[in-house]
Protein backbone atom coordinates (compact mmCIF):
# COMPACT_ATOMS: atom_id res chain seq x y z
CA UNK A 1 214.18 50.97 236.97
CA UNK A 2 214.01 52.54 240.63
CA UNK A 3 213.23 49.79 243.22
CA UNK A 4 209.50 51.14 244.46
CA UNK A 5 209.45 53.66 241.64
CA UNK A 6 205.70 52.77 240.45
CA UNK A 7 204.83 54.46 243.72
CA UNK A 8 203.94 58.22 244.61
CA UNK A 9 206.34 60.84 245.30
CA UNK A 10 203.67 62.45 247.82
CA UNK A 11 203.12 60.52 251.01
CA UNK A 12 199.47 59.06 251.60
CA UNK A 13 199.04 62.36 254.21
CA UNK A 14 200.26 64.60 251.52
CA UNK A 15 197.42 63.45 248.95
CA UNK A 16 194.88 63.03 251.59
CA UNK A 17 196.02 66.39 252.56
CA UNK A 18 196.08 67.78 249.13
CA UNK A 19 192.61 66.26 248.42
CA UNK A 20 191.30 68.44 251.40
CA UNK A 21 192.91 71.48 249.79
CA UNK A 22 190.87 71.13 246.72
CA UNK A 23 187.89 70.39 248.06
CA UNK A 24 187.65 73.24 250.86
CA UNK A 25 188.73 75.50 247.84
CA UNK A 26 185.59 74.15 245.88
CA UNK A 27 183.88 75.21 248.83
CA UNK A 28 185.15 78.59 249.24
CA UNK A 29 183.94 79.65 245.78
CA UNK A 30 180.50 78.05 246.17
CA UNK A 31 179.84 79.95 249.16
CA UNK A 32 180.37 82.55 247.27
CA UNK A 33 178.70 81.96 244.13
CA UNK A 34 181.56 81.81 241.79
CA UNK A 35 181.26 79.17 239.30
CA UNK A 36 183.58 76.42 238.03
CA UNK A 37 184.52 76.32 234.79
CA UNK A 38 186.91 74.15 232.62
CA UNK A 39 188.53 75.44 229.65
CA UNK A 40 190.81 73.17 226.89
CA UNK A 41 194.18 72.36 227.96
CA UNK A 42 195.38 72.29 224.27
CA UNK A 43 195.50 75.42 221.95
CA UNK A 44 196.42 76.00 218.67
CA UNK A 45 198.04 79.42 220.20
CA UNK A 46 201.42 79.67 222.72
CA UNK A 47 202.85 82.54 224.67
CA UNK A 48 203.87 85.34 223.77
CA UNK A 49 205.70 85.74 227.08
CA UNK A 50 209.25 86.35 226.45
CA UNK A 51 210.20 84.41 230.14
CA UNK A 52 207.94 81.39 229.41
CA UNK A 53 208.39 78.63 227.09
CA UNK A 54 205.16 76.57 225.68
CA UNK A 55 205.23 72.61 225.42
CA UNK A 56 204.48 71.95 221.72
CA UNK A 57 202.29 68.84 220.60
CA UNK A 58 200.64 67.97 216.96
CA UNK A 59 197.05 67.06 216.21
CA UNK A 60 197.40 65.84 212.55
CA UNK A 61 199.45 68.18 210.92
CA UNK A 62 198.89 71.37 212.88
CA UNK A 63 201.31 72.16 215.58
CA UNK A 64 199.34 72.82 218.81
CA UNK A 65 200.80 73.64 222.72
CA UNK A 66 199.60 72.79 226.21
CA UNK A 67 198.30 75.92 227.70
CA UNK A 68 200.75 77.91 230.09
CA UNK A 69 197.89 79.65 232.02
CA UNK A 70 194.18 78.94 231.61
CA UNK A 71 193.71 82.63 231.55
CA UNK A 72 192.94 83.71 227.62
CA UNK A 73 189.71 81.11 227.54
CA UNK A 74 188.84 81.93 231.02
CA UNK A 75 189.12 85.45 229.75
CA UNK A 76 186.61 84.45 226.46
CA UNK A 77 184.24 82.54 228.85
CA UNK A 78 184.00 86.13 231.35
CA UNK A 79 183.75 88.16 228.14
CA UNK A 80 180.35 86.06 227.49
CA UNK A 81 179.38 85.28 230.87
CA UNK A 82 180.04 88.57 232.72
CA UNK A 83 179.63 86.62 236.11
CA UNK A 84 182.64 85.20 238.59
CA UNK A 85 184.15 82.20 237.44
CA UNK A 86 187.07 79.84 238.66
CA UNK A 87 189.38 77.25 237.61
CA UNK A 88 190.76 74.56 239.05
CA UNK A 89 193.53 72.86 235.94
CA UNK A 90 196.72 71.46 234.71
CA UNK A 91 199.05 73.65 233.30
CA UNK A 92 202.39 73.26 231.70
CA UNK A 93 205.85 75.10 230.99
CA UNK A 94 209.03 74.74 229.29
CA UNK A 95 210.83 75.19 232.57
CA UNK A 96 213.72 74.81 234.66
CA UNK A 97 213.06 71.00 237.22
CA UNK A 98 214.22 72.81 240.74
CA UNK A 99 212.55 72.93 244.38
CA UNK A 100 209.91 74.78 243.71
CA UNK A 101 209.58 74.02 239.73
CA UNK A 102 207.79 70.83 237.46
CA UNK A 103 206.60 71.01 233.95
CA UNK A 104 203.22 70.13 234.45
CA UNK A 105 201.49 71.53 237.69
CA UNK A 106 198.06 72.34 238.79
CA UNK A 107 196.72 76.27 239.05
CA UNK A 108 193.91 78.03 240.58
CA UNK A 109 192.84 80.60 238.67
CA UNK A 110 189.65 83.02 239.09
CA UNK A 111 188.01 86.44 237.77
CA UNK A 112 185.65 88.82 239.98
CA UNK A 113 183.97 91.39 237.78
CA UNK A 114 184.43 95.10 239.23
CA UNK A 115 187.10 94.05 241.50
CA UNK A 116 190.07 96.34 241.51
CA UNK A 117 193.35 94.93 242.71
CA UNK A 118 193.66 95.50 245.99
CA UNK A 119 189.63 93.58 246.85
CA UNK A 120 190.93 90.56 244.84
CA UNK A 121 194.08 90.65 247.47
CA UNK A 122 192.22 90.80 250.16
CA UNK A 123 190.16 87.67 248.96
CA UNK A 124 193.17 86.08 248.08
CA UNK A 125 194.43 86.68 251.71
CA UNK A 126 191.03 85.32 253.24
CA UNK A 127 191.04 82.07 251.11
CA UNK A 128 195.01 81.66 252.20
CA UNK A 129 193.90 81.83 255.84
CA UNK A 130 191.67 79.46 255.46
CA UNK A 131 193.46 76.70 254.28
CA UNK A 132 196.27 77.58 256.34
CA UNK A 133 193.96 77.13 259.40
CA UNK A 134 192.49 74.15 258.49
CA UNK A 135 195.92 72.71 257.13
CA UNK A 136 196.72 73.14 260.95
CA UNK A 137 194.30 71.32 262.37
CA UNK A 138 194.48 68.00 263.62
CA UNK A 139 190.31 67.29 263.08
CA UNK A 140 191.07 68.65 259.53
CA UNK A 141 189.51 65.89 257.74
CA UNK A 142 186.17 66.12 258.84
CA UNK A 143 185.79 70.11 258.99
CA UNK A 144 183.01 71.03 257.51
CA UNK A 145 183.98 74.74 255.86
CA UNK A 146 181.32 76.64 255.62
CA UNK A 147 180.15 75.79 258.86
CA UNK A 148 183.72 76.48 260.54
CA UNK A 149 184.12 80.02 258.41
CA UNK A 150 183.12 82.30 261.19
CA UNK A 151 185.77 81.27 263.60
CA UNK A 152 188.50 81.39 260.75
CA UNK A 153 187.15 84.86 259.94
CA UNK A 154 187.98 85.12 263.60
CA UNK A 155 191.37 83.86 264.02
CA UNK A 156 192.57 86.18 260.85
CA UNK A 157 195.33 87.65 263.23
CA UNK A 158 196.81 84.51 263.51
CA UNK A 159 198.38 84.26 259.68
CA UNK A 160 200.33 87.15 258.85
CA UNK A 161 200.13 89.21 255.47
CA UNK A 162 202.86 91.94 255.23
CA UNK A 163 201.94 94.17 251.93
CA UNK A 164 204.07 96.75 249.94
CA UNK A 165 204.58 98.23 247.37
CA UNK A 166 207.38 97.34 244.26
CA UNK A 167 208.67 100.51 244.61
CA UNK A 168 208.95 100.62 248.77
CA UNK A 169 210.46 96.68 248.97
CA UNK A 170 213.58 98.44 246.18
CA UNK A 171 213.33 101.83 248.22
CA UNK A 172 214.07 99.47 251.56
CA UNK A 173 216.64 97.05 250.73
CA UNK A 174 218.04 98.24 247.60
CA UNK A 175 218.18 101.98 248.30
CA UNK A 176 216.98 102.75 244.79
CA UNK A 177 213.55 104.07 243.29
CA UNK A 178 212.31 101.42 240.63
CA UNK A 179 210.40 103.69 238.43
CA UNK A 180 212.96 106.22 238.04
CA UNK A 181 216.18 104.40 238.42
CA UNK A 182 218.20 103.26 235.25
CA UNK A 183 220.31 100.18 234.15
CA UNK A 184 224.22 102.29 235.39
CA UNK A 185 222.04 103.01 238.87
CA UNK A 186 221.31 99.54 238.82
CA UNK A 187 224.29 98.09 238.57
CA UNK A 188 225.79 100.33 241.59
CA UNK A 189 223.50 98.91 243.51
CA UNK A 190 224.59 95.26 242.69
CA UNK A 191 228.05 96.61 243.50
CA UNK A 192 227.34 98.31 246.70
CA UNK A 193 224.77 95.16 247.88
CA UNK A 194 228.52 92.83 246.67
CA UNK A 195 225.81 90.21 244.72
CA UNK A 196 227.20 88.34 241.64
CA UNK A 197 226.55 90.18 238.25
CA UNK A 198 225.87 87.80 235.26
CA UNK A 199 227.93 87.32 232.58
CA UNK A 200 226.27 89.79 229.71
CA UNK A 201 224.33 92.08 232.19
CA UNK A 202 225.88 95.76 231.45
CA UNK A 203 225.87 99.34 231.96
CA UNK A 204 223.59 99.32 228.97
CA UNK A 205 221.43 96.05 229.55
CA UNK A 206 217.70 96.52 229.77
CA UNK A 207 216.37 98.17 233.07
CA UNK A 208 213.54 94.86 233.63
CA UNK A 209 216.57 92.83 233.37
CA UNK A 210 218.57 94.40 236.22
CA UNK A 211 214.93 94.99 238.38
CA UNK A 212 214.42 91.37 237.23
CA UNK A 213 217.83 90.39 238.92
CA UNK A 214 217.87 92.60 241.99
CA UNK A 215 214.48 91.07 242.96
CA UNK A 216 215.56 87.70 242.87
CA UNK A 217 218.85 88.37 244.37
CA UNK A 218 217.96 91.18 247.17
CA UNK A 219 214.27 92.11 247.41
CA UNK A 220 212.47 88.30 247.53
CA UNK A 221 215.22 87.02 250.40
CA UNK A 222 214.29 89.83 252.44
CA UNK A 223 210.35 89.04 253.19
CA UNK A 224 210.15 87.56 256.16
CA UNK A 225 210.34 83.81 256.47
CA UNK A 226 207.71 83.45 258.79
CA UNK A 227 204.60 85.02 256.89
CA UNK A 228 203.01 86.26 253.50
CA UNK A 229 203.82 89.15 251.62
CA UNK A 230 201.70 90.40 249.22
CA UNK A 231 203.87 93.14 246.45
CA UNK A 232 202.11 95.33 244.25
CA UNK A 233 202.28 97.93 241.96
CA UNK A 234 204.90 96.89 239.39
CA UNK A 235 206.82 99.29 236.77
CA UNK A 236 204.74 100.45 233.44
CA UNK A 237 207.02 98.03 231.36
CA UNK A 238 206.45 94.25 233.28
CA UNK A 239 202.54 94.92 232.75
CA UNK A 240 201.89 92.16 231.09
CA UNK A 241 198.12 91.86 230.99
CA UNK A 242 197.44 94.62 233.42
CA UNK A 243 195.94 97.72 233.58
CA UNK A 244 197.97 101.00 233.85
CA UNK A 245 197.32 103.85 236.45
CA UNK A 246 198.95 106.62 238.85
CA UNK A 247 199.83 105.86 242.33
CA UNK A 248 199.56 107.95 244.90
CA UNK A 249 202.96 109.53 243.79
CA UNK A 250 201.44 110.22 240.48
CA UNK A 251 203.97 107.77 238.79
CA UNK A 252 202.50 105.49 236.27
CA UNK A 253 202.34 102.08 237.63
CA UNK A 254 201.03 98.59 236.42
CA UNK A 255 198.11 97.19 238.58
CA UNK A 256 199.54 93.68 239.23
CA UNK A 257 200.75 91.83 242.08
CA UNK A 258 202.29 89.57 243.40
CA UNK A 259 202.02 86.88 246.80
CA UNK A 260 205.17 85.01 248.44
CA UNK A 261 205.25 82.84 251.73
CA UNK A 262 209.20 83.90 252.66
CA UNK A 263 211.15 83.55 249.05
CA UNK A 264 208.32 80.89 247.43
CA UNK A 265 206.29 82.81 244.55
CA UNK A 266 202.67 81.53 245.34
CA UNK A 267 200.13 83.94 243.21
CA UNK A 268 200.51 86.64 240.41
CA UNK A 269 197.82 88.80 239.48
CA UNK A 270 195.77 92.17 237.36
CA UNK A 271 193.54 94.20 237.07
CA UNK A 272 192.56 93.07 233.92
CA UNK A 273 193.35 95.11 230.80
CA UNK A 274 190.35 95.47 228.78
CA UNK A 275 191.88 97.30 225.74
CA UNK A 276 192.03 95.16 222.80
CA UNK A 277 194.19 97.49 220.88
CA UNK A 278 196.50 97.84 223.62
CA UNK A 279 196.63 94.47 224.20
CA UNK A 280 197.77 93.73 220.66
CA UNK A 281 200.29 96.33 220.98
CA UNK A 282 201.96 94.53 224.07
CA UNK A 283 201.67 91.32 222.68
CA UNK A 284 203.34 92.37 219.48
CA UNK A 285 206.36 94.00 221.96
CA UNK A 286 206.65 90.75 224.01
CA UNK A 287 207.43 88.90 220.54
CA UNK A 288 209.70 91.54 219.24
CA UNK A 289 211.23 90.54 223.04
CA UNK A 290 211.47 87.20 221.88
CA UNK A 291 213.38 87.14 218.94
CA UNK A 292 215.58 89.35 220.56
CA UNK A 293 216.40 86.20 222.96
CA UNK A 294 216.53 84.40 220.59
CA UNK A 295 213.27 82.02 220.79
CA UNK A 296 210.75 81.05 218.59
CA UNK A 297 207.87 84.10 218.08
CA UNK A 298 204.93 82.80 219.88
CA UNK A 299 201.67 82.69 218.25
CA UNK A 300 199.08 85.53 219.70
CA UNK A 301 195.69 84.19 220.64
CA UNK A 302 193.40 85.84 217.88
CA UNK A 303 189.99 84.82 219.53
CA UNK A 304 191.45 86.43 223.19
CA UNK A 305 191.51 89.10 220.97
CA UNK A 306 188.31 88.88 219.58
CA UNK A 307 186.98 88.65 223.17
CA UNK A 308 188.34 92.14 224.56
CA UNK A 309 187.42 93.63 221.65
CA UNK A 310 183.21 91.96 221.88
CA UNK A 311 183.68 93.62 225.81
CA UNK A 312 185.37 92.10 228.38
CA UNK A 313 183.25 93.67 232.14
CA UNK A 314 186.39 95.59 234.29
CA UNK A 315 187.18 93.18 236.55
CA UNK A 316 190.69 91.63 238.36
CA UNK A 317 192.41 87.85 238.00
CA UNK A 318 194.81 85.81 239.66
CA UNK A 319 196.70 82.76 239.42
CA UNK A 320 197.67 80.71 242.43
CA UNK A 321 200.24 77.50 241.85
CA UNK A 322 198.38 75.32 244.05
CA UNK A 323 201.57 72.68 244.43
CA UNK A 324 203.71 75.74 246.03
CA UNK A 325 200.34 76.55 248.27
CA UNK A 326 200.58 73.09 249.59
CA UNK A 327 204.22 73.02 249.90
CA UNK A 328 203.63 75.87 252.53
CA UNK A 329 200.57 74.52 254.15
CA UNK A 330 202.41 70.91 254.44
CA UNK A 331 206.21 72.49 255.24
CA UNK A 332 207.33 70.76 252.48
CA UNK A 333 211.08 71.80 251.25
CA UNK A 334 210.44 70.20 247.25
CA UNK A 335 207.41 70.13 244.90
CA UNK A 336 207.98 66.35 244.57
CA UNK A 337 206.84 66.14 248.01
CA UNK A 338 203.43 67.13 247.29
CA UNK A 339 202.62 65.81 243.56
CA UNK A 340 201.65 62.22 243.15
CA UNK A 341 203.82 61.47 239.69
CA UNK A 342 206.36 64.69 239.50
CA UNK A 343 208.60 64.77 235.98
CA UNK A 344 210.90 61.28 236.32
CA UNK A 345 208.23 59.60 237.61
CA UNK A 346 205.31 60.34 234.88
């Protein structure tokens, strides 16, 4: 064993910071009236998700798996409730250990009921400033927030939000339109940008794998270091759990988005699908993915199911990693700089 490896990974201003984060977070929603809610960590369901991999357990004899996302309960709870609710939890993935990666990290998630998209951005971006303002400064722990929230209302200018579109980030460093491009266009581009093609990925290859790729490798490193950038509006086929619509182009897009502070993925969000059917349908697809990969068909979530179909209110969700958050607020460089007992250390 480690010499001094009983202690935390975080520093004693990290967790004193992090405790702040949580609480003024707690506050933000109460202002507002959104309620906390808490939701089971354990399921008897897993992902369907072809990119994310479920942590498997047993209670007795029935295989079980730590949730990836709070969202399907939280989703069962709104279905009920109808009101604003928020989460605060653990959740856990099958994951690569990196930078900006651990298998078990904390997540803000919420639900506002007839919010489209681009309102539960712009809430998003208000709750962001605030804890960026009070991460900065140095009478932080004994701001009161709601009492300081006019003046942070007020100093807005002072964090930066750049916001575009899916299509206009490709259109701008890539030179290609995502919704119309295909897989041969795709790999021109790689050619003409000189990045590194991976082993397997073809002429032929799907089109969300070489989208999938290009963003990593081109789009992401070209948001400014300096500042937020909110993405939106992603192609029909990464929907995932969103809704579909027209943009102003009249091209079918999905209603999800996406928040980075320079390269770091902070938040990914809907508007919400409310079609059971059509959720069924996608779910069904993302297993078919699966096997494909070759992974284990994950196990679809019968009561979520249940719940869109009883009449889940139109409404739009996101998901914030709350470790990353603090990794920007603190100007950390590694998640193990800002969790007490990262993976090695549990």
């Amino acid at each position: 064993m480690v010499e001094n490896g009983w202690q935390s990974s975080a520093s004693n201003e990290i967790l004193l910071e992090r405790a702040l984060m949580l609480k003024n977070i707690r506050a933000f929603f109460d202002e507002r009236g959104v309620l906390e809610v808490e939701t089971p960590l354990l399921s008897q369901y897993s992902t369907t998700d072809p990119h994310l991999g479920s942590l498997q357990s047993r209670f007795r004899d029935q295989p079980c798996y730590l949730n990836t996302s709070p969202e399907y309960a939280m989703k069962r709870l709104l279905a009920g409730w109808k009101k604003p609710i928020y989460q605060i939890c653990k959740a856990f993935r099958d994951d690569e250990l990196g930078p900006g990666h651990n298998p078990e990290f904390t997540m803000l998630e919420w639900y506002q009921p007839d919010y489209d998209a681009g309102e539960l951005m712009a809430e998003l971006a208000e709750l962001v400033t605030g804890l960026w303002q009070l991460a900065q400064s140095k009478e932080a722990e004994s701001i009161d927030y709601q009492s300081t929230l006019t003046p942070l209302i007020s100093l807005l200018h002072t964090v930066q939000f750049d916001s575009l579109s899916y299509q206009q980030a490709f259109i701008d460093v890539v030179g290609i339109n995502p919704h119309k491009a295909t897989s041969a266009e795709c790999y021109q581009a790689a050619k003409s940008n000189n990045i590194d093609i991976p082993q397997g990925l073809g002429l032929t290859d799907e089109l969300d794998d070489w989208l999938d790729w290009l963003l990593t490798q081109l789009v992401i490193p070209a948001f400014k270091k300096d500042r937020f950038t909110f993405m939106y509006d992603y192609p029909t086929s990464q929907c995932a759990l969103a809704k579909i619509t027209k943009n102003e182009q009249q091209v079918p897009v999905a209603k999800r988005f996406e928040l980075f502070f320079g390269e770091i993925e902070l938040a990914n969000g809907f508007h919400e699908l409310t079609d059971a059917n059509e959720q069924l349908q996608r779910f069904k697809k993302e297993n078919k993915a699966r096997i494909k990969a070759g992974l284990d068909c994950g196990h679809i979530d019968e009561n979520f199911i249940a719940a869109l179909r009883s009449g889940l209110p139109e409404c739009s969700g996101v998901a914030v990693g709350l470790d990353r958050l603090l990794m920007v607020l603190a100007k950390a460089a590694h998640i193990e700089q800002v969790i007490s007992f990262p993976w090695g250390k549990a």
